[in-house]
Protein backbone atom coordinates (compact mmCIF):
# COMPACT_ATOMS: atom_id res chain seq x y z
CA UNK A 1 0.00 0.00 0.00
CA UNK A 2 1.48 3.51 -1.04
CA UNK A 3 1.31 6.23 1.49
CA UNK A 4 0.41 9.80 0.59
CA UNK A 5 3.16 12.23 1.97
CA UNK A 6 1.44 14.77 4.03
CA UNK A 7 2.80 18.03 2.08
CA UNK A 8 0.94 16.04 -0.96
CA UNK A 9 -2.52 16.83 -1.84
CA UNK A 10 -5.17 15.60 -4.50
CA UNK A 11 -5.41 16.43 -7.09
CA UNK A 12 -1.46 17.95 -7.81
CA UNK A 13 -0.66 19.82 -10.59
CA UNK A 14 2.16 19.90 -12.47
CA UNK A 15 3.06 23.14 -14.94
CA UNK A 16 5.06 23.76 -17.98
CA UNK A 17 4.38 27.06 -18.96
CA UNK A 18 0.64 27.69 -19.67
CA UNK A 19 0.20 24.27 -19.91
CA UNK A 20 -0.79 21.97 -16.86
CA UNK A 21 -1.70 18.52 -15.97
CA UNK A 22 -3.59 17.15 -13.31
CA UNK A 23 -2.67 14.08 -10.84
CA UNK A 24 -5.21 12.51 -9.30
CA UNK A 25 -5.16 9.57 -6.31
CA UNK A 26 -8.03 6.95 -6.77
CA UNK A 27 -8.69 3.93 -4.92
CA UNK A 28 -9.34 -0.30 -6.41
CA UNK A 29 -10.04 -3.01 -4.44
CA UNK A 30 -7.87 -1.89 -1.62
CA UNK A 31 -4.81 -0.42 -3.79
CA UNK A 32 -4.09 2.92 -4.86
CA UNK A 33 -3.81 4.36 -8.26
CA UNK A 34 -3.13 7.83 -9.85
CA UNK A 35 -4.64 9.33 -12.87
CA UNK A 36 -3.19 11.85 -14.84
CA UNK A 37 -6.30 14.43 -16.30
CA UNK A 38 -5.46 17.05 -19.23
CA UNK A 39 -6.92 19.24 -22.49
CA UNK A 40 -5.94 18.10 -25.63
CA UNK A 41 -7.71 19.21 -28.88
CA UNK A 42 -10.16 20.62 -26.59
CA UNK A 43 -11.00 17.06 -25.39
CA UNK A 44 -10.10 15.56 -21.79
CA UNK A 45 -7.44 13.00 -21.82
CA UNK A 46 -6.64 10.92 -18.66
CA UNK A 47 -4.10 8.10 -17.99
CA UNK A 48 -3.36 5.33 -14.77
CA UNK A 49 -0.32 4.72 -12.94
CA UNK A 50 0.01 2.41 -10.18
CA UNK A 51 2.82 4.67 -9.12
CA UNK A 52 3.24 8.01 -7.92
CA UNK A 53 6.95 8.63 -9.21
CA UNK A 54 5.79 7.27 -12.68
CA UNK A 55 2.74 8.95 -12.68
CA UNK A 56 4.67 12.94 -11.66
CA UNK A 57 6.80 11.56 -14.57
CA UNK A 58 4.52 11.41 -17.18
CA UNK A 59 2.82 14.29 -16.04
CA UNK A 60 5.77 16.25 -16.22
CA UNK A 61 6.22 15.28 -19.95
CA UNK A 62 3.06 15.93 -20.65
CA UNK A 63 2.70 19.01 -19.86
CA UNK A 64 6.23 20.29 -22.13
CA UNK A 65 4.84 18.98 -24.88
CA UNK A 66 1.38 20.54 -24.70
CA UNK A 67 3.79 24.08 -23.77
CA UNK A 68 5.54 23.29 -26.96
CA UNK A 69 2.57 22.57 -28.90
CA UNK A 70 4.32 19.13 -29.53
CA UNK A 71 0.78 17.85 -30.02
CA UNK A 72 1.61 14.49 -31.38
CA UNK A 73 3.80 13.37 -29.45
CA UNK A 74 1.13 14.17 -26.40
CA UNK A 75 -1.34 11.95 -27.95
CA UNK A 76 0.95 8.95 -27.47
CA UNK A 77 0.96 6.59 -24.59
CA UNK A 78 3.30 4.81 -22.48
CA UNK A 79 6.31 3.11 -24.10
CA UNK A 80 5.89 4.81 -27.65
CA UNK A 81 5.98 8.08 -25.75
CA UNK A 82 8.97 7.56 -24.67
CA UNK A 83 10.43 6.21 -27.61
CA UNK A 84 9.26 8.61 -29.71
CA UNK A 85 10.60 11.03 -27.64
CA UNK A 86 13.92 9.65 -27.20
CA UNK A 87 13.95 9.56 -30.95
CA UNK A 88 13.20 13.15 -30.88
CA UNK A 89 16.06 14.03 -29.23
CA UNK A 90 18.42 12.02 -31.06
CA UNK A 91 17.94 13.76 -34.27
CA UNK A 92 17.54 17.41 -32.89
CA UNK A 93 20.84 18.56 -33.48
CA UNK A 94 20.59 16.84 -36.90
CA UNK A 95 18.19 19.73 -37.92
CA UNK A 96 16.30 17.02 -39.81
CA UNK A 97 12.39 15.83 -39.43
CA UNK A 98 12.26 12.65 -37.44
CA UNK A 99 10.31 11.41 -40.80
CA UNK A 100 13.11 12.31 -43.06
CA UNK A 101 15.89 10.22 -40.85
CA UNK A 102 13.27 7.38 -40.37
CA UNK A 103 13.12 7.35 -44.57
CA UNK A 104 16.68 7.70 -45.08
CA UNK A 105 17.41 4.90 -42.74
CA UNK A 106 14.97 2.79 -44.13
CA UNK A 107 16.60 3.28 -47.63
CA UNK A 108 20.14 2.49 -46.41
CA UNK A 109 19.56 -0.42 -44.30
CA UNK A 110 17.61 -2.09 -47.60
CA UNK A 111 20.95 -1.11 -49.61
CA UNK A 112 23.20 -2.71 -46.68
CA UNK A 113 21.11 -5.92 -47.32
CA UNK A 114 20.87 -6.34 -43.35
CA UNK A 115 24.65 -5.04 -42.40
CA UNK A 116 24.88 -2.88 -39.77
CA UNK A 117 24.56 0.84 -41.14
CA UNK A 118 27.24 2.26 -38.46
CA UNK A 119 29.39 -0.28 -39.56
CA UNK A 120 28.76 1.18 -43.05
CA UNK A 121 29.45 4.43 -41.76
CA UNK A 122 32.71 3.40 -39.91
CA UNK A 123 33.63 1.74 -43.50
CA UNK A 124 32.83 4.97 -45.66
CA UNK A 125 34.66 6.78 -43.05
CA UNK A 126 37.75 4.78 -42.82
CA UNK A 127 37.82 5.23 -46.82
CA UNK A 128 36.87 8.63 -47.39
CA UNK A 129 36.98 10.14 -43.81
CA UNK A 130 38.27 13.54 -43.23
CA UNK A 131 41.47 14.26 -44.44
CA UNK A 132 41.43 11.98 -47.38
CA UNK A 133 41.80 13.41 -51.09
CA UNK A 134 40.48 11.61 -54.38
CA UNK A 135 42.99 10.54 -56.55
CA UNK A 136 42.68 8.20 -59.21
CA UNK A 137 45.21 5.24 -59.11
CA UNK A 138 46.64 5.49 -62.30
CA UNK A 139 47.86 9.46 -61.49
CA UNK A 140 48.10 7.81 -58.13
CA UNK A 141 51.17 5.44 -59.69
CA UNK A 142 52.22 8.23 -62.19
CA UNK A 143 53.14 10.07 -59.22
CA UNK A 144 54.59 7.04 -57.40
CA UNK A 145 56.69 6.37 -60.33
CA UNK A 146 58.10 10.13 -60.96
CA UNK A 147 59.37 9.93 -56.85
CA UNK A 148 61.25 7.49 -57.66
CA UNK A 149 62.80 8.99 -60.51
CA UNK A 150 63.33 11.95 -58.45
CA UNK A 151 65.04 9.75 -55.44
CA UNK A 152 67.38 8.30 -58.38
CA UNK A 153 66.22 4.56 -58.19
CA UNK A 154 67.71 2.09 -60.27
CA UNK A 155 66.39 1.72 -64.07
CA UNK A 156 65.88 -2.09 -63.04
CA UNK A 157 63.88 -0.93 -59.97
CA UNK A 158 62.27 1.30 -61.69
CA UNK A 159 61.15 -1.39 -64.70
CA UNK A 160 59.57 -3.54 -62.25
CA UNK A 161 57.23 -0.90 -60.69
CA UNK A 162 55.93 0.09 -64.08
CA UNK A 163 55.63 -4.08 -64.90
CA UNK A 164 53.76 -4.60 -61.07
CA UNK A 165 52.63 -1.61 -59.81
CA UNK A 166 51.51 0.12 -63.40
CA UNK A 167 49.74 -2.93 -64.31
CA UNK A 168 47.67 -2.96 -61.48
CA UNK A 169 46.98 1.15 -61.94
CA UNK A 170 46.24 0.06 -65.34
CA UNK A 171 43.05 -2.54 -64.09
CA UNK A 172 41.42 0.04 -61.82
CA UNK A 173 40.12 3.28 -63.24
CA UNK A 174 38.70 4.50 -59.36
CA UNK A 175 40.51 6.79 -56.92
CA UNK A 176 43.00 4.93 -54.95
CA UNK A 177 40.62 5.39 -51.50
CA UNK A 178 37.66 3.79 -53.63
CA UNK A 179 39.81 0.37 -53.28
CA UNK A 180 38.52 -2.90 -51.44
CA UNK A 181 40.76 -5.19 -49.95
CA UNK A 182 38.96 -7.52 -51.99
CA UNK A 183 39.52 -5.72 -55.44
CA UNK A 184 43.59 -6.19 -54.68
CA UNK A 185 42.88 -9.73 -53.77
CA UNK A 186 40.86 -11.34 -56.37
CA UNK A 187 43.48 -9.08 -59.43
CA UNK A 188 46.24 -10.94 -57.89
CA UNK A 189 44.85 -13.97 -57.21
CA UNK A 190 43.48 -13.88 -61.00
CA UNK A 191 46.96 -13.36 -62.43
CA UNK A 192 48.23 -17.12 -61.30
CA UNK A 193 51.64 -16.51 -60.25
CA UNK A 194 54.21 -18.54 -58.75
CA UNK A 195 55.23 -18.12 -54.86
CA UNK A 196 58.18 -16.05 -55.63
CA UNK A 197 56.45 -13.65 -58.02
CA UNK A 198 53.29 -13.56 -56.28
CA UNK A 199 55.35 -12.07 -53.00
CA UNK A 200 57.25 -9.54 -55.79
CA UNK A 201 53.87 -8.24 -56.95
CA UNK A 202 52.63 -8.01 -53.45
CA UNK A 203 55.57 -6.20 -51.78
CA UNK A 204 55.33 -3.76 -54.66
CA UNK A 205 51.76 -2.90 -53.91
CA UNK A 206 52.71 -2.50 -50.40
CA UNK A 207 54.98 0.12 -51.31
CA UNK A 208 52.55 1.94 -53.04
CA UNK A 209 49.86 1.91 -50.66
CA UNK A 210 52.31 2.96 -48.17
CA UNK A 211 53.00 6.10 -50.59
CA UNK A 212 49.17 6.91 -51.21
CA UNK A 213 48.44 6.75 -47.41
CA UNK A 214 51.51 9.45 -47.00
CA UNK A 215 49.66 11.35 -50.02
CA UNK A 216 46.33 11.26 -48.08
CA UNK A 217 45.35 9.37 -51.10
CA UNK A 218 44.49 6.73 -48.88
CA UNK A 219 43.47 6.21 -45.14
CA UNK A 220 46.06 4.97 -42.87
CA UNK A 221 43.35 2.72 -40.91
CA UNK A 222 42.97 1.29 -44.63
CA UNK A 223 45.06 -2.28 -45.13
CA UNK A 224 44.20 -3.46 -48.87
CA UNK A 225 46.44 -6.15 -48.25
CA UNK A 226 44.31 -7.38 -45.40
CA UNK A 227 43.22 -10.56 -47.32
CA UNK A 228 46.43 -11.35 -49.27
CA UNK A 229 49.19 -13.19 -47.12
CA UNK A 230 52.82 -14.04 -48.60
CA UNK A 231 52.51 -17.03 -50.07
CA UNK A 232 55.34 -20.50 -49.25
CA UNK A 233 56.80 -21.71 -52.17
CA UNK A 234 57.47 -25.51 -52.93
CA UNK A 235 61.89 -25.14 -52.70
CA UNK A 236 62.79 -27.08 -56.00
CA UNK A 237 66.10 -28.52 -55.98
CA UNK A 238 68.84 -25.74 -56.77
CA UNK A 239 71.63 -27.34 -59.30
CA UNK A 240 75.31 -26.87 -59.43
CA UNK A 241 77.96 -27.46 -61.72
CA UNK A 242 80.95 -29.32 -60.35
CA UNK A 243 84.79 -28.11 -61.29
CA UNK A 244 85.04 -30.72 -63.80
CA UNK A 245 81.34 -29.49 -65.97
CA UNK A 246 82.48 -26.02 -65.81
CA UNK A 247 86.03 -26.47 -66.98
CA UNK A 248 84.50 -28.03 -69.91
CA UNK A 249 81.99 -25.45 -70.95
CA UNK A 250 84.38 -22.88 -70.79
CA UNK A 251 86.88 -25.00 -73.01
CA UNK A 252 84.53 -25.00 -75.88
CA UNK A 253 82.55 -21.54 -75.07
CA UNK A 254 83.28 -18.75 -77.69
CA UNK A 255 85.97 -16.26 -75.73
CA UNK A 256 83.29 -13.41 -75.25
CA UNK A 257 80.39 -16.35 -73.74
CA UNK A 258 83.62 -17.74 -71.68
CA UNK A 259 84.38 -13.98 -70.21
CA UNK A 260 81.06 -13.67 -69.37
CA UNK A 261 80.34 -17.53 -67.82
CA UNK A 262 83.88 -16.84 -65.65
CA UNK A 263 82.16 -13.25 -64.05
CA UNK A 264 79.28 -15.14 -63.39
CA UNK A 265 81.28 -18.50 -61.41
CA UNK A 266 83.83 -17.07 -60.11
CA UNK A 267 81.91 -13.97 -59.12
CA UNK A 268 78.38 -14.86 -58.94
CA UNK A 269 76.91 -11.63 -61.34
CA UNK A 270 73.72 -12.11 -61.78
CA UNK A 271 72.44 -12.49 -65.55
CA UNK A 272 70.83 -9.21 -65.55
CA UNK A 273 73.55 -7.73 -63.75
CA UNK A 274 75.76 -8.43 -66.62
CA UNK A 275 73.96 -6.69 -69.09
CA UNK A 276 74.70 -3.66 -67.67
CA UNK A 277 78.06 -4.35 -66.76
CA UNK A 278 80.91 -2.03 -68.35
CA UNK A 279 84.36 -2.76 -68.46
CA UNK A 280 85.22 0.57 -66.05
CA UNK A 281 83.09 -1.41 -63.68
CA UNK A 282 86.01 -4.17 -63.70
CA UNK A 283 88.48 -1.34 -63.32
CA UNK A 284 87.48 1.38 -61.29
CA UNK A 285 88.41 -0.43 -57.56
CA UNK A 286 91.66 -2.27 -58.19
CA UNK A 287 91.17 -5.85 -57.26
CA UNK A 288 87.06 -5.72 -56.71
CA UNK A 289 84.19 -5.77 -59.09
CA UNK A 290 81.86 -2.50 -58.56
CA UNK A 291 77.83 -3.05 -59.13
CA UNK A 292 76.85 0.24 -58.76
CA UNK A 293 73.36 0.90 -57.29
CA UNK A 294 71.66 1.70 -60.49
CA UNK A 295 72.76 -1.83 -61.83
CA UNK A 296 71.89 -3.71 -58.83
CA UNK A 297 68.79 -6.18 -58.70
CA UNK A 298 68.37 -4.59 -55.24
CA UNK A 299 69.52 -1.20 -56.09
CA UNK A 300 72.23 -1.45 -53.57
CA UNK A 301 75.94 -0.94 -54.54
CA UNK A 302 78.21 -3.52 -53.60
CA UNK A 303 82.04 -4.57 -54.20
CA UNK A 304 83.06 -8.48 -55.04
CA UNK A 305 86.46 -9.27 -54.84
CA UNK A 306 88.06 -10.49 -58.35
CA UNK A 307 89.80 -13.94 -57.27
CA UNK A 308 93.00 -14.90 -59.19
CA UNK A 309 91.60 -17.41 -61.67
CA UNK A 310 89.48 -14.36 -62.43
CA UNK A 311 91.54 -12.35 -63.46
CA UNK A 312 93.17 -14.70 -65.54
CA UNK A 313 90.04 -14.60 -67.22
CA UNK A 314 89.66 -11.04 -67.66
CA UNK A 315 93.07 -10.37 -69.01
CA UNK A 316 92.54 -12.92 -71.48
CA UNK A 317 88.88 -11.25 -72.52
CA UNK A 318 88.57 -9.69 -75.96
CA UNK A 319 87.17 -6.78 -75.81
CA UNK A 320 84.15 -4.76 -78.28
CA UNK A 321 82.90 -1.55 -76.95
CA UNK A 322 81.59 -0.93 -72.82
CA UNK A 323 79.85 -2.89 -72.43
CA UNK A 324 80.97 -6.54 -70.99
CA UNK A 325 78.39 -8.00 -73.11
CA UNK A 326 77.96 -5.86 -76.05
CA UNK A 327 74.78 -7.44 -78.06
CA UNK A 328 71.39 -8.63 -77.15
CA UNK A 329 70.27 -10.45 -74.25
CA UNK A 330 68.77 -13.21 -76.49
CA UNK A 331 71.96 -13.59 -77.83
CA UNK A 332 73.36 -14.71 -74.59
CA UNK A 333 70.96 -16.85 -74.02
CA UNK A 334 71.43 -18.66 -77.15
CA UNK A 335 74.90 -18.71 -76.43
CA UNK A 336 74.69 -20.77 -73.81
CA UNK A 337 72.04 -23.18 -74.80
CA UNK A 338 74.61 -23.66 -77.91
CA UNK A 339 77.61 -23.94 -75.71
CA UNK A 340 75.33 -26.33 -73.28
CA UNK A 341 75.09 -28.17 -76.76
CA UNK A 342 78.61 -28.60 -78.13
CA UNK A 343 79.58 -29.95 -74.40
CA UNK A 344 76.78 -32.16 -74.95
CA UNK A 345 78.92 -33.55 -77.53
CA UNK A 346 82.25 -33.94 -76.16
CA UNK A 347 80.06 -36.24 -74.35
CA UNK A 348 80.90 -34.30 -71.25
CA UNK A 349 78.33 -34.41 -68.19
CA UNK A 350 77.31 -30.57 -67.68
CA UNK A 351 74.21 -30.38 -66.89
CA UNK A 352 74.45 -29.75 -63.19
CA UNK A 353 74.96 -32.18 -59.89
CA UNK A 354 71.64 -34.12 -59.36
CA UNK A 355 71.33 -37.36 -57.52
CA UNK A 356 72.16 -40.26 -58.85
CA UNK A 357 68.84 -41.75 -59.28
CA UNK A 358 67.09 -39.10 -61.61
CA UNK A 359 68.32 -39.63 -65.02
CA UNK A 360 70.06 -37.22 -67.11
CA UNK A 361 68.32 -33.93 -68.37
CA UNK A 362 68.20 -33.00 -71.82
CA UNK A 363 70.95 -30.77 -73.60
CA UNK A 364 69.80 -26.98 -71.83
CA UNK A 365 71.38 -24.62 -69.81
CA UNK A 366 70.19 -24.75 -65.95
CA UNK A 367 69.01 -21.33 -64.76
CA UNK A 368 71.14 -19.32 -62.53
CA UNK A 369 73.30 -22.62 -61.93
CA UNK A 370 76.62 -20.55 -62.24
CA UNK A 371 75.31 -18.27 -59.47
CA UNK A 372 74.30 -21.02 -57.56
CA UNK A 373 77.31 -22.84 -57.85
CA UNK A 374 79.70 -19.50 -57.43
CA UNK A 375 77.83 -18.84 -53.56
CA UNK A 376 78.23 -22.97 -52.88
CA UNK A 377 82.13 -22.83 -53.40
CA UNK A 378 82.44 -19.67 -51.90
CA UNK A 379 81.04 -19.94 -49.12
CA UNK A 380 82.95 -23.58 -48.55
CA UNK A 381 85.92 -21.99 -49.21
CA UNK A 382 85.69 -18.60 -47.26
CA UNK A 383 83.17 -20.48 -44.21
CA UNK A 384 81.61 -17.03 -44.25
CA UNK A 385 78.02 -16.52 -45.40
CA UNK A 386 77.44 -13.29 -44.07
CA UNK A 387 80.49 -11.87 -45.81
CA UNK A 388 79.40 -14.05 -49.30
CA UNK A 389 75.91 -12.58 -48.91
CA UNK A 390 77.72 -8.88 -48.94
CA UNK A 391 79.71 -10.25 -52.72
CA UNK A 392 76.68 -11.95 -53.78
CA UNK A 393 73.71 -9.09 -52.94
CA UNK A 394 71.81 -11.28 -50.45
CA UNK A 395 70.97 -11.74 -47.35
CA UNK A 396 72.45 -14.69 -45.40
CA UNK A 397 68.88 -16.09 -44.67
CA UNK A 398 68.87 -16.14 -48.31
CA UNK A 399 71.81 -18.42 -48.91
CA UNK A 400 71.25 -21.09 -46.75
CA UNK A 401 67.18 -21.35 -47.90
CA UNK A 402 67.55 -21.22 -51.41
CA UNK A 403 71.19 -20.95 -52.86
CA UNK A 404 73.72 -23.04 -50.84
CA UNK A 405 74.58 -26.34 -51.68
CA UNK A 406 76.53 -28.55 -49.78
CA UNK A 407 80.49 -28.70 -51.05
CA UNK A 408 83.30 -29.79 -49.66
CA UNK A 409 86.58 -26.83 -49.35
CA UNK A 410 88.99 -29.06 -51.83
CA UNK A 411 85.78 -28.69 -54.47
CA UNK A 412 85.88 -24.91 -53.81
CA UNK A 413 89.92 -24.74 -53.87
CA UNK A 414 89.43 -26.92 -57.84
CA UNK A 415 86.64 -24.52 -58.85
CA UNK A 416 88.71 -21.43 -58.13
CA UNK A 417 91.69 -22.95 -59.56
CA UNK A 418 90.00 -22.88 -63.12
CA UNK A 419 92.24 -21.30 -65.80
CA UNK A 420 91.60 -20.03 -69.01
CA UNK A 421 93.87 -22.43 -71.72
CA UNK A 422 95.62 -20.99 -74.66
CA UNK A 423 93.42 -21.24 -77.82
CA UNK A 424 94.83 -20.94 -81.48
CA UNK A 425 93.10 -18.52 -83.05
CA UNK A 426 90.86 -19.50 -85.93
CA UNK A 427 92.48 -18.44 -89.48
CA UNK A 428 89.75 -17.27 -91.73
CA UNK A 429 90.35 -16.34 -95.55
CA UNK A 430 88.32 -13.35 -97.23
């Protein structure tokens, strides 16, 4: 049983302005019971409580919203008072009708398919929140590209941003903060790359990304490579040449292919490397082969020493313009494939160490098998892989996962020992 306070009498009255509602206390079957009594439309309205708190509540509400001539929301009852009211609020500092919002809600969430539409929000925010700038992604990478002109990166580097990076500018004609981590996803998942190539392409990306978000071309809560993880390559088995293989491909080679096989055992230069090698390169630090940055696979200058049989080698080289290698690549490569050939008939094994139980490949040159086998020896012979990683460009992680192979120091001593023979030279008439 509620007790009436004695500073309370029936009926009270509650005020909001010229507006006021009237509380009175009733009696049923024992328990008491208030009734709120007011004007609205020029009709009597009243409403129960079985509580006097509740009742000086609603009363209270009541009567602001007939003072505000807030005449619908009067006319509702109970809970949809109060969430109409509460609804009210929300959007008053909107300065949009409650209809309007209720509309433009309903509109969204049928768009968003049943998704949350603050999560939508956070997402359009996180995209193309303040601070961000439109940019498409091919002026996007045209930019990209022209910084790293401007911070003098290698030609080679250079090359494969335009292959990676421009190729993916090329496939999205958006800006660059219009980009799912989806879209990045299913292009490189669509181009069916190996391991090795698929990790290229996505480092590259990553690098650009990185330069868009420092452009504001691209939110830095944005990670487009949320959904693409470095892929594990299967490790196929790397190939060497022992002493014996290489001393006969050099003894038929043509002198210029035999210059160029000798930098590439006995220094490990990469293929690609040597195309842009000039003889000043050979020459500039006495006793030490310079790469300079700009000819570097990983635009990093670096010094390899020239070993003895080396430069027996490059004293007996004949010369023809700068350039180590003076014609095409293709030519090089057809070089050795013949070279692999004629060796093939001097019915000489060269095809690279493989165990005993696979059978012999056909005549062709093994990729990057002189590098290979110039990091094996060396690194037998000098027990050092960290200062081998420094000659050959790599990191010592590197070597031991996917170039060193397993050779004894007598092995290294015979490959380094190779010396160029004395050839006649050929006679031709006119």
């Amino acid at each position: 049983m509620q007790r009436r306070t004695k500073s309370e009498k029936f009926p009270l009255t509650v005020k909001s302005g010229s507006s006021s509602v009237k509380i009175y206390q009733d009696k049923s079957k024992g328990a008491l019971y208030y009734t709120l009594a007011f004007y609205l439309g020029g009709k009597r309205k009243k409403l129960s409580f079985c509580d006097i708190q509740t009742a000086k509540r609603e009363a209270s509400a009541k009567a602001a919203q007939l003072s505000r001539g807030d005449i619908h929301a009067a006319q509702l009852n109970g809970e949809d008072r109060l969430t109409y009211g509460r609804a009210l609020d929300a959007v008053r500092t909107l300065e949009t009708p409650l209809d309007a919002v209720a509309i433009e809600y309903a509109e969204a969430r049928k768009i968003l398919k049943g998704y949350s539409l603050i999560e939508a929000a956070r997402f359009y925010m996180k995209h193309h929140g303040e601070g961000t700038i439109g940019k498409l992604v091919q002026d996007a990478f045209e930019d990209f590209k022209k910084s790293k002109l401007e911070a003098k990166r290698s030609n080679h580097y250079l090359k494969d941003l335009t292959y990676r990076v421009g190729s993916f500018a090329k496939a999205f004609n958006l800006e660059a903060r219009q980009l799912m981590p989806q879209d990045v996803a299913d292009w490189l998942c669509a181009l069916k790359l190996s391991a090795r190539s698929f990790n290229n392409f996505r480092l590259a990306l990553k690098t650009f990304f990185k330069f868009c978000q420092s452009r504001k071309w691209l939110s830095k809560d944005v990670d487009l490579l949320a959904q693409v993880e470095r892929r594990s390559g299967v490790k196929t088995e790397i190939e060497i040449f022992t002493p014996a293989e290489l001393q006969s491909i050099l003894s038929v080679a043509p002198a210029r292919v035999a210059t160029c096989i000798a930098l590439q055992a006995f220094a490990g230069i990469r293929t690609a490397e040597l195309f842009r090698l000039t003889w000043s390169d050979l020459e500039r630090r006495n006793g030490y082969i310079e790469i300079t940055a700009d000819k570097a696979k990983t635009a990093s200058r670096r010094l390899i020493p020239i070993t003895e049989n080396l430069q027996a080698w490059l004293k007996s080289a004949q010369r023809q313009g700068n350039k180590v290698w003076p014609v095409t690549q293709s030519e090089y490569y057809s070089s050795l494939t013949d070279t692999a050939r004629l060796t093939n008939k001097s019915k000489v094994k060269m095809l690279g160490r493989k165990p005993a139980s696979k059978p012999a490949a056909p005549a062709a040159w093994k990729k990057n098998a002189l590098r290979h086998s110039f990091i094996s020896y060396r690194v037998a012979e000098s027990k050092d892989a960290a200062a081998v990683a420094l000659e050959a460009g790599n990191s010592p992680k590197m070597i031991f996962e996917h170039y060193r192979e397993l050779v004894t120091p007598e092995e290294a001593k015979e490959w380094f020992g190779i010396l160029p023979t004395i050839k006649k030279p050929n006679h031709r008439s006119n």
